[in-house]
N, C-alpha and C. Protein backbone atom coordinates (compact mmCIF):
# COMPACT_ATOMS: atom_id res chain seq x y z
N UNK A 1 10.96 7.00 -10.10
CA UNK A 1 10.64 6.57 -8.76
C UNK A 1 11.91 6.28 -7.96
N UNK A 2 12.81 5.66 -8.68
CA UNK A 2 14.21 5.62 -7.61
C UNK A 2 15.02 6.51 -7.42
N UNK A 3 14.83 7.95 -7.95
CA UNK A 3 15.25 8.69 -7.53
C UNK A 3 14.90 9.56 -6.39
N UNK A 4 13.05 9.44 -6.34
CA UNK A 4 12.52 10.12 -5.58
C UNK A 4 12.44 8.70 -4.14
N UNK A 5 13.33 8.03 -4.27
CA UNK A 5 14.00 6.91 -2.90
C UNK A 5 15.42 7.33 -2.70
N UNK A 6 15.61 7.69 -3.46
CA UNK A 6 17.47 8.38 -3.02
C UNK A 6 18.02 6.92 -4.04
N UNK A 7 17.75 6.28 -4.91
CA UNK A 7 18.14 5.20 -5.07
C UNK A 7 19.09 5.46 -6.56
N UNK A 8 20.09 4.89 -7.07
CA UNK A 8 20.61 5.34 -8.53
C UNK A 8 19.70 5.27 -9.30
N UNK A 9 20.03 6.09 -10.33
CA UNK A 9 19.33 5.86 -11.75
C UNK A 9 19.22 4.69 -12.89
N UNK A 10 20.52 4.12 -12.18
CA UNK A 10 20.78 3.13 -12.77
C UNK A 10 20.23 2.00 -12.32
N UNK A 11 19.80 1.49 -11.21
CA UNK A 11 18.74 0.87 -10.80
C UNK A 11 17.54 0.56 -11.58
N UNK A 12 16.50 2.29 -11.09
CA UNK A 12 15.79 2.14 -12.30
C UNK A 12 15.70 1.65 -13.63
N UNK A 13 17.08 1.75 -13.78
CA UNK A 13 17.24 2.01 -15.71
C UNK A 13 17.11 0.02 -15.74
N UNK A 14 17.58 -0.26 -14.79
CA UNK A 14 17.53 -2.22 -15.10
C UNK A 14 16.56 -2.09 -14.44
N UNK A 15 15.90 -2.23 -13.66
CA UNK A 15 14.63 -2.83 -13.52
C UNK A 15 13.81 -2.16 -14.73
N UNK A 16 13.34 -0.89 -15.17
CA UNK A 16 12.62 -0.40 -16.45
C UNK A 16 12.90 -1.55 -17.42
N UNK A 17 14.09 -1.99 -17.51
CA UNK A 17 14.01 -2.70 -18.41
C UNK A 17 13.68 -4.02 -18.69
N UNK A 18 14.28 -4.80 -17.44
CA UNK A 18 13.60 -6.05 -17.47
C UNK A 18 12.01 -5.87 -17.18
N UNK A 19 11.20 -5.04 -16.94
CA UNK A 19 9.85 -5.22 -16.31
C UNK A 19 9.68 -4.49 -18.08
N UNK A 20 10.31 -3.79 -19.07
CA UNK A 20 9.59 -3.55 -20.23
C UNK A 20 10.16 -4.74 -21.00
N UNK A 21 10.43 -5.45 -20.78
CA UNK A 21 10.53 -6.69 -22.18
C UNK A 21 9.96 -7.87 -21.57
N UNK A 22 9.39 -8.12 -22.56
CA UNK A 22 8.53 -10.08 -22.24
C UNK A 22 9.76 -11.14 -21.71
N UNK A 23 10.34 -10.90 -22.12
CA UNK A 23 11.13 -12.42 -21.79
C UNK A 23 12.45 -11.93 -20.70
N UNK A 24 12.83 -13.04 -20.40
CA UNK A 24 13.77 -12.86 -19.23
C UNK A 24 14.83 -12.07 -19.75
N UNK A 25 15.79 -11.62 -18.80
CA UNK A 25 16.81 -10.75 -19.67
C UNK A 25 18.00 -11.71 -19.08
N UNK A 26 19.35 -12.04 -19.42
CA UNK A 26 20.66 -12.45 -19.42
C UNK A 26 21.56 -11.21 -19.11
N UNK A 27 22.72 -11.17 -18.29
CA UNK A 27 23.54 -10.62 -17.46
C UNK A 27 24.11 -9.49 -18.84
N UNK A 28 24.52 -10.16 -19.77
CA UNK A 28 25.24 -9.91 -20.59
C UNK A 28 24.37 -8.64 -21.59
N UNK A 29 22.73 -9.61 -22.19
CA UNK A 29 21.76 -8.53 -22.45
C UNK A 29 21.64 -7.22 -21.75
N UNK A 30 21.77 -7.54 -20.72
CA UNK A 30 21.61 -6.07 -19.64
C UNK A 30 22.64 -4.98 -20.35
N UNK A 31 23.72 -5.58 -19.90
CA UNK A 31 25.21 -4.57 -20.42
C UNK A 31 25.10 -4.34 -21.80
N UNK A 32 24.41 -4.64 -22.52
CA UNK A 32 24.64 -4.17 -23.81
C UNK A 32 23.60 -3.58 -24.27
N UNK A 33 22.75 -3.92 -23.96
CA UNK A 33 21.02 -3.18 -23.88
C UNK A 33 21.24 -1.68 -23.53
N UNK A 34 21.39 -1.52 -22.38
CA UNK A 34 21.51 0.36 -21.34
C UNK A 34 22.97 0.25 -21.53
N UNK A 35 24.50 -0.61 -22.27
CA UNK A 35 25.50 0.01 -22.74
C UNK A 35 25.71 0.96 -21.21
N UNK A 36 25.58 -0.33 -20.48
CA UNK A 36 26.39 0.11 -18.74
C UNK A 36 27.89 -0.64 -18.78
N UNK A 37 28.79 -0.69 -17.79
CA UNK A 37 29.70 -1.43 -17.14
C UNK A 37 29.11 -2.52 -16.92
N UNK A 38 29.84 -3.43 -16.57
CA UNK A 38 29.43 -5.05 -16.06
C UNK A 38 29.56 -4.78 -14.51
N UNK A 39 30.02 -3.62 -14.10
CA UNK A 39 30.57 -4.17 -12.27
C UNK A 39 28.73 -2.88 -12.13
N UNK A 40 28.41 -2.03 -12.71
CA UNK A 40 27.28 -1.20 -12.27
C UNK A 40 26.02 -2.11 -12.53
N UNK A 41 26.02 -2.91 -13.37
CA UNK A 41 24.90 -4.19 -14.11
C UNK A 41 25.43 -5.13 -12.85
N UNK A 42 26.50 -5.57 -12.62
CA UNK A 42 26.35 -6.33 -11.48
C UNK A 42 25.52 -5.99 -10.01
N UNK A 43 26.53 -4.76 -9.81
CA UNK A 43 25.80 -3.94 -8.32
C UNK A 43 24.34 -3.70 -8.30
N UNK A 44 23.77 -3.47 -9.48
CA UNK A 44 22.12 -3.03 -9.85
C UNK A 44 22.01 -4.65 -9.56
N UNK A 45 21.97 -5.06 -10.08
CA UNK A 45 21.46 -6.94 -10.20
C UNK A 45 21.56 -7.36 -8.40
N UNK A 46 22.30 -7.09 -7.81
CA UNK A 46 22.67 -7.46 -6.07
C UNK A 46 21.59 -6.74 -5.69
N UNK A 47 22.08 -5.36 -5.70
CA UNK A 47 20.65 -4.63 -4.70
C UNK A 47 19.52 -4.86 -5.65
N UNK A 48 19.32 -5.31 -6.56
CA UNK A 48 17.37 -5.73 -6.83
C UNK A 48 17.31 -6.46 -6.51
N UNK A 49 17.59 -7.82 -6.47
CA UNK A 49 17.63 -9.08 -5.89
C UNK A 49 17.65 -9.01 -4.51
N UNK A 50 18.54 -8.23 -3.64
CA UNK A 50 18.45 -8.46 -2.63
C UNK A 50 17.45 -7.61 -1.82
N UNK A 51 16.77 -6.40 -2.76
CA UNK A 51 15.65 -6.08 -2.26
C UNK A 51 14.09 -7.15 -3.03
N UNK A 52 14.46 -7.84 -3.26
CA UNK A 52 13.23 -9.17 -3.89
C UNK A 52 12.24 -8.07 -5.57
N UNK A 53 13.30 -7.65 -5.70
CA UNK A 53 12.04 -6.78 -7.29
C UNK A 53 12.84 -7.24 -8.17
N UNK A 54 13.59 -8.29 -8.36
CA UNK A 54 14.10 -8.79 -9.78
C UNK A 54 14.07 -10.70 -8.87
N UNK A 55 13.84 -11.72 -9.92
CA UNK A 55 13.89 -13.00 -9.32
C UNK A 55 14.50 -13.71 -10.79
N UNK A 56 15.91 -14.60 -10.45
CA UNK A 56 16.43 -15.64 -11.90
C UNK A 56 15.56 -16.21 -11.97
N UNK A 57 15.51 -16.90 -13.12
CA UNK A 57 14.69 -17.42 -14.01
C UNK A 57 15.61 -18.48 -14.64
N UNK A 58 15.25 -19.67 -14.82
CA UNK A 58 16.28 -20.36 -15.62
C UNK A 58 15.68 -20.47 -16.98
N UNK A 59 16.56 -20.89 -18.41
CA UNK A 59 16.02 -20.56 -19.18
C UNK A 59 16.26 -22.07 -19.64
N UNK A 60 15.46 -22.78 -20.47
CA UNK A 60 15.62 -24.08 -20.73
C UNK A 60 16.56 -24.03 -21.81
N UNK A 61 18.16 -24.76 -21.81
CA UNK A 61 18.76 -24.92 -23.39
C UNK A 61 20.04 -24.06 -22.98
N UNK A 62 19.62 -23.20 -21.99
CA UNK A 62 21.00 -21.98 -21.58
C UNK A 62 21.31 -22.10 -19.94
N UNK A 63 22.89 -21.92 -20.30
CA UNK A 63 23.21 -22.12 -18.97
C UNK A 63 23.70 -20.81 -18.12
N UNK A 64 23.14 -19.75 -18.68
CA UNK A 64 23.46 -18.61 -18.12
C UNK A 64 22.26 -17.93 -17.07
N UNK A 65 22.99 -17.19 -16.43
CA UNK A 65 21.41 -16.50 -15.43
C UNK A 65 20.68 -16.19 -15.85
N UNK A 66 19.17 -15.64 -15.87
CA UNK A 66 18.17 -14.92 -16.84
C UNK A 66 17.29 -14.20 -15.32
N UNK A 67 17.32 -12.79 -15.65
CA UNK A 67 16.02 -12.51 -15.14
C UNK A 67 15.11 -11.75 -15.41
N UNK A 68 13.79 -12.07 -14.53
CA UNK A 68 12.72 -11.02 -14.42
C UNK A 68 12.31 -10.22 -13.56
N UNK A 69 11.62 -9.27 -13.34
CA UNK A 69 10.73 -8.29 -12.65
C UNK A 69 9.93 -8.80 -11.67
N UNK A 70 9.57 -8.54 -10.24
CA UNK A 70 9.16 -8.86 -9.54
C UNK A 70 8.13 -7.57 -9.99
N UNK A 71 6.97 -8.12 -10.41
CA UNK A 71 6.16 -6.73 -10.52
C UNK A 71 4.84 -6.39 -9.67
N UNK A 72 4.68 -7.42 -8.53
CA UNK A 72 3.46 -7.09 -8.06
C UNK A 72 4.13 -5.88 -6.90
N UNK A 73 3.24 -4.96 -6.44
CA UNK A 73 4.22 -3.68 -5.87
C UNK A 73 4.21 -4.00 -4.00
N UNK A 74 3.09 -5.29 -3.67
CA UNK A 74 3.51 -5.68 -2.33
C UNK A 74 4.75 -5.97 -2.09
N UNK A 75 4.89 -6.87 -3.00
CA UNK A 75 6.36 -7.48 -2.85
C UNK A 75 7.23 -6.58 -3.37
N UNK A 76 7.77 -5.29 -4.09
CA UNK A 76 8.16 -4.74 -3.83
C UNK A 76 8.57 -3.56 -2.63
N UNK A 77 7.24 -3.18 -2.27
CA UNK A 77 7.50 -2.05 -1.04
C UNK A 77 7.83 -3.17 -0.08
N UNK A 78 7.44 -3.81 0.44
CA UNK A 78 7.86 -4.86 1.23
C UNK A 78 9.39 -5.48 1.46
N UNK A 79 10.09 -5.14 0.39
CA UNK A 79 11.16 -5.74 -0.16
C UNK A 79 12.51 -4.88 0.20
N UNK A 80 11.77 -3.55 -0.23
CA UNK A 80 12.56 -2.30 0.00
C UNK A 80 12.71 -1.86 1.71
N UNK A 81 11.74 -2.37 1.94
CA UNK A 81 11.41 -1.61 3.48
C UNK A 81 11.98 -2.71 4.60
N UNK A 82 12.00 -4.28 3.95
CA UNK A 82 12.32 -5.27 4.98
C UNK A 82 14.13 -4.75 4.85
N UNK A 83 14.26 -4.56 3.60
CA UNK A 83 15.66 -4.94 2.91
C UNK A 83 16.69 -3.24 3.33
N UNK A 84 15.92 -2.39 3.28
CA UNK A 84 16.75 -1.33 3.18
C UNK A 84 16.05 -0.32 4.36
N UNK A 85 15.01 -0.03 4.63
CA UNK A 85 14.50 0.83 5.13
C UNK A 85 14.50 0.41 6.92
N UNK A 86 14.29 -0.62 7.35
CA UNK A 86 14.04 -1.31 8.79
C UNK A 86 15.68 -1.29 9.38
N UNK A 87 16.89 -1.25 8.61
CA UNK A 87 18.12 -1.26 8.95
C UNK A 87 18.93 0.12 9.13
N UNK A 88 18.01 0.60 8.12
CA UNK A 88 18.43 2.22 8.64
C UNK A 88 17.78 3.04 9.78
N UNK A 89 16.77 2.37 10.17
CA UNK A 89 15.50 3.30 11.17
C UNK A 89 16.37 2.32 12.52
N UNK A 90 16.73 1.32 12.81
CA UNK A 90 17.34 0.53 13.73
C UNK A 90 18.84 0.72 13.85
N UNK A 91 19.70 1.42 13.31
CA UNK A 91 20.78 2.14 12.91
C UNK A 91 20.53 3.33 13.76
N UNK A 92 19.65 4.12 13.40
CA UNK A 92 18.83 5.42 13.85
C UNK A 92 19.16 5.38 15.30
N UNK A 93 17.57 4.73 15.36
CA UNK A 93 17.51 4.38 17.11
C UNK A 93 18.40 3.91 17.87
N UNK A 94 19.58 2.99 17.50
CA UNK A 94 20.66 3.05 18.44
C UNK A 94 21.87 4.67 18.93
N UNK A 95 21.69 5.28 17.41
CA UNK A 95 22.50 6.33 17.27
C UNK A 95 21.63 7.08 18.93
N UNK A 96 20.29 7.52 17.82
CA UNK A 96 19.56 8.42 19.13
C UNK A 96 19.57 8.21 20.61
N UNK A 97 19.38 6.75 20.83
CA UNK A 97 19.64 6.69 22.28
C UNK A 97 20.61 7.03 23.06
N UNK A 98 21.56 6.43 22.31
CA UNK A 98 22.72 6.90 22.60
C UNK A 98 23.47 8.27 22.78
N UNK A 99 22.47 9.10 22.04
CA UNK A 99 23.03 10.37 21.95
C UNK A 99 22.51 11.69 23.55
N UNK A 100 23.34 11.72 23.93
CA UNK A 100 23.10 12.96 25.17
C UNK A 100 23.33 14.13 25.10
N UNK A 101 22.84 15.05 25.83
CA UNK A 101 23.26 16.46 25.59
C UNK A 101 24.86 16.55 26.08
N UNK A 102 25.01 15.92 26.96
CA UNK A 102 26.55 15.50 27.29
C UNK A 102 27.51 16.15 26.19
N UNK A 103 26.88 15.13 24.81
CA UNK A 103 27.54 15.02 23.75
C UNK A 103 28.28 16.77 22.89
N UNK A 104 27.83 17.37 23.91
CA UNK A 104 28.16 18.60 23.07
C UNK A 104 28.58 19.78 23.96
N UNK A 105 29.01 20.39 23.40
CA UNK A 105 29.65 21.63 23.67
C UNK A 105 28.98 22.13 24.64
N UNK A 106 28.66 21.99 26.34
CA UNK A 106 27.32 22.62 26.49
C UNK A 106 27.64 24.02 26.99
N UNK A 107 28.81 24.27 27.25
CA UNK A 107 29.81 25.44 27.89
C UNK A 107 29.73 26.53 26.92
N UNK A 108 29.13 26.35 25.73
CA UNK A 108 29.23 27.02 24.72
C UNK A 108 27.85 27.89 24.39
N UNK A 109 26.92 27.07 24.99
CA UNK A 109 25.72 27.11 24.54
C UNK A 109 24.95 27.57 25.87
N UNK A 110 23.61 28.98 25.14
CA UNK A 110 22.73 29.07 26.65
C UNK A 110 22.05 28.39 26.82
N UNK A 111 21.37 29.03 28.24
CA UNK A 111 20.44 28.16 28.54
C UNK A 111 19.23 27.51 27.78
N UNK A 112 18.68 28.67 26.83
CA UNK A 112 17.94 28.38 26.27
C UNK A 112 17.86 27.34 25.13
N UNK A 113 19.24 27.61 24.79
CA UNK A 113 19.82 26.26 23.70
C UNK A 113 19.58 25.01 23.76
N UNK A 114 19.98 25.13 25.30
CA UNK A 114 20.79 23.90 25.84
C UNK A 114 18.57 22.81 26.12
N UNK A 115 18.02 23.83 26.22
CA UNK A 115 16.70 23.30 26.49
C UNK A 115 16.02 23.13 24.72
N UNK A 116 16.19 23.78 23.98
CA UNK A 116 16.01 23.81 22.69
C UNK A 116 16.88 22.23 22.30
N UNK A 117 18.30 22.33 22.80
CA UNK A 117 18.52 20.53 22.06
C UNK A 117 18.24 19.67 22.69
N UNK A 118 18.00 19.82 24.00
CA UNK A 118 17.45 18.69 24.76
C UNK A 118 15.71 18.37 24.19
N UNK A 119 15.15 19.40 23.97
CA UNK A 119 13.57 18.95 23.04
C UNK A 119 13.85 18.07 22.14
N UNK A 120 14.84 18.83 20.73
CA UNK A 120 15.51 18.04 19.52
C UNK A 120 15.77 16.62 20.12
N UNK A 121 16.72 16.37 21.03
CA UNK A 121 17.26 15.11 21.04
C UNK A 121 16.01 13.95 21.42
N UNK A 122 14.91 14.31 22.11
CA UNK A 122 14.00 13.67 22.62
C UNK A 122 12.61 13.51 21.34
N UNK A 123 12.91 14.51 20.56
CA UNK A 123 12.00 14.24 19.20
C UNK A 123 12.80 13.34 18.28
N UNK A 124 13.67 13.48 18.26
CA UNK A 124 14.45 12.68 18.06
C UNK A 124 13.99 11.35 17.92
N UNK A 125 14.43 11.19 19.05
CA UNK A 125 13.76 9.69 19.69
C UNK A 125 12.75 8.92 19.48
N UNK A 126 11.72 9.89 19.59
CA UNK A 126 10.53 10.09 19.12
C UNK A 126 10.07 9.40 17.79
N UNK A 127 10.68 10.41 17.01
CA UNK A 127 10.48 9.89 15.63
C UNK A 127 10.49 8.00 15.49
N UNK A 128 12.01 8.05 15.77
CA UNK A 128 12.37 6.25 15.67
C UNK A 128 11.62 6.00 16.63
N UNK A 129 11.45 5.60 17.73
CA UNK A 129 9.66 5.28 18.12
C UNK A 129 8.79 5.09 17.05
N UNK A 130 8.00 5.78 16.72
CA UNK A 130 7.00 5.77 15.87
C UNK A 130 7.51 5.26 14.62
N UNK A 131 8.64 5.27 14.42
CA UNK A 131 8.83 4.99 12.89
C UNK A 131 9.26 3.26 13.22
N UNK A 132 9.68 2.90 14.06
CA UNK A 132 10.11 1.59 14.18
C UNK A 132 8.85 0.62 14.55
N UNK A 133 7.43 1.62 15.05
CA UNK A 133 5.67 1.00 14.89
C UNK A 133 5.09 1.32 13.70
N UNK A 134 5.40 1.86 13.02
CA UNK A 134 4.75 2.06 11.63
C UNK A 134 5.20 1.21 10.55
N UNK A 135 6.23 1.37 10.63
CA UNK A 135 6.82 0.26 9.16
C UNK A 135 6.89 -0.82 9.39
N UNK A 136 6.76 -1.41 10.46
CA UNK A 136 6.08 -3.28 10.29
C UNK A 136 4.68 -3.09 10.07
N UNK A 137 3.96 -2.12 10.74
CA UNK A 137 2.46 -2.48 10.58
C UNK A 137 2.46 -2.14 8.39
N UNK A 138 2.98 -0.95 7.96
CA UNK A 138 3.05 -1.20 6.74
C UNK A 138 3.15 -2.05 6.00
N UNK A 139 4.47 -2.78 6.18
CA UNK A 139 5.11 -3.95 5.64
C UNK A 139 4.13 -5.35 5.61
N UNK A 140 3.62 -5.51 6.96
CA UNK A 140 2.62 -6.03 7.15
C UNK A 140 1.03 -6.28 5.81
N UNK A 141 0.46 -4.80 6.26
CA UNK A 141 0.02 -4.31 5.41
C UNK A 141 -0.14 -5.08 4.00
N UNK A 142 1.45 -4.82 3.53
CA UNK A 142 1.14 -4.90 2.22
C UNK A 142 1.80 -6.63 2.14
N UNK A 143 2.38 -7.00 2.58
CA UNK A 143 2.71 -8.50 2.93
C UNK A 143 1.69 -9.78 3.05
């Protein structure tokens, strides 16, 4: 599944794992478990957390981090979409507005072109429109 998000494999590979074992997992378990780096077990551990699908856990007796799986999938898509997806579509829409036929070569290009990117640039637009009303009502949705 995180590949078919554009997301590493390695992602997957820690969350698969803490969501396949019962008990919390430790920073250290991780790295030696999937026999990753500590800085790729770190970076995986930031972006799950900071998309809300992994949550610490304290463990009574230990003073080290421990975590688990955020496994209900609201709070995941929710997580992904508040966390990663709403910043890129708002990224988007500033690009698009911003963007004019100005922006290009138009001396280069016929007439017909020049009406062909002016459609593009306005579907464009378009899109982030609709996409910047859809994914709260989603998020929503599943929230």
């Amino acid at each position: 599944m995180t590949q078919a998000l554009g997301i590493p494999r390695s992602l997957g590979e820690i969350y698969g794992l803490l969501f396949a074992t019962p008990q919390p997992l430790a920073f250290q378990d991780i790295v030696d478990r999937l026999k990753m780096s500590k800085g790729s077990v770190s970076q995986g551990l930031r972006f799950l957390r900071t998309v809300a699908a992994i949550k610490p856990v304290v463990v009574t007796g230990d003073r080290r981090e421990f975590f688990e799986p955020v496994i209900e999938l609201r709070q995941l898509v929710s997580g992904f979409l508040r966390e990663r997806l709403n910043p890129q579509i708002e990224t988007w829409g500033t690009r698009a507005k911003a963007l004019k036929p100005t922006d290009f070569a138009l001396e280069t290009l016929s007439e017909d072109d020049r009406e062909t990117l002016d459609s593009r640039l306005d579907k464009l637009k378009t899109w982030q429109k609709r996409a910047g009303l859809v994914l709260p009502m989603v998020s929503k949705l599943l929230g």
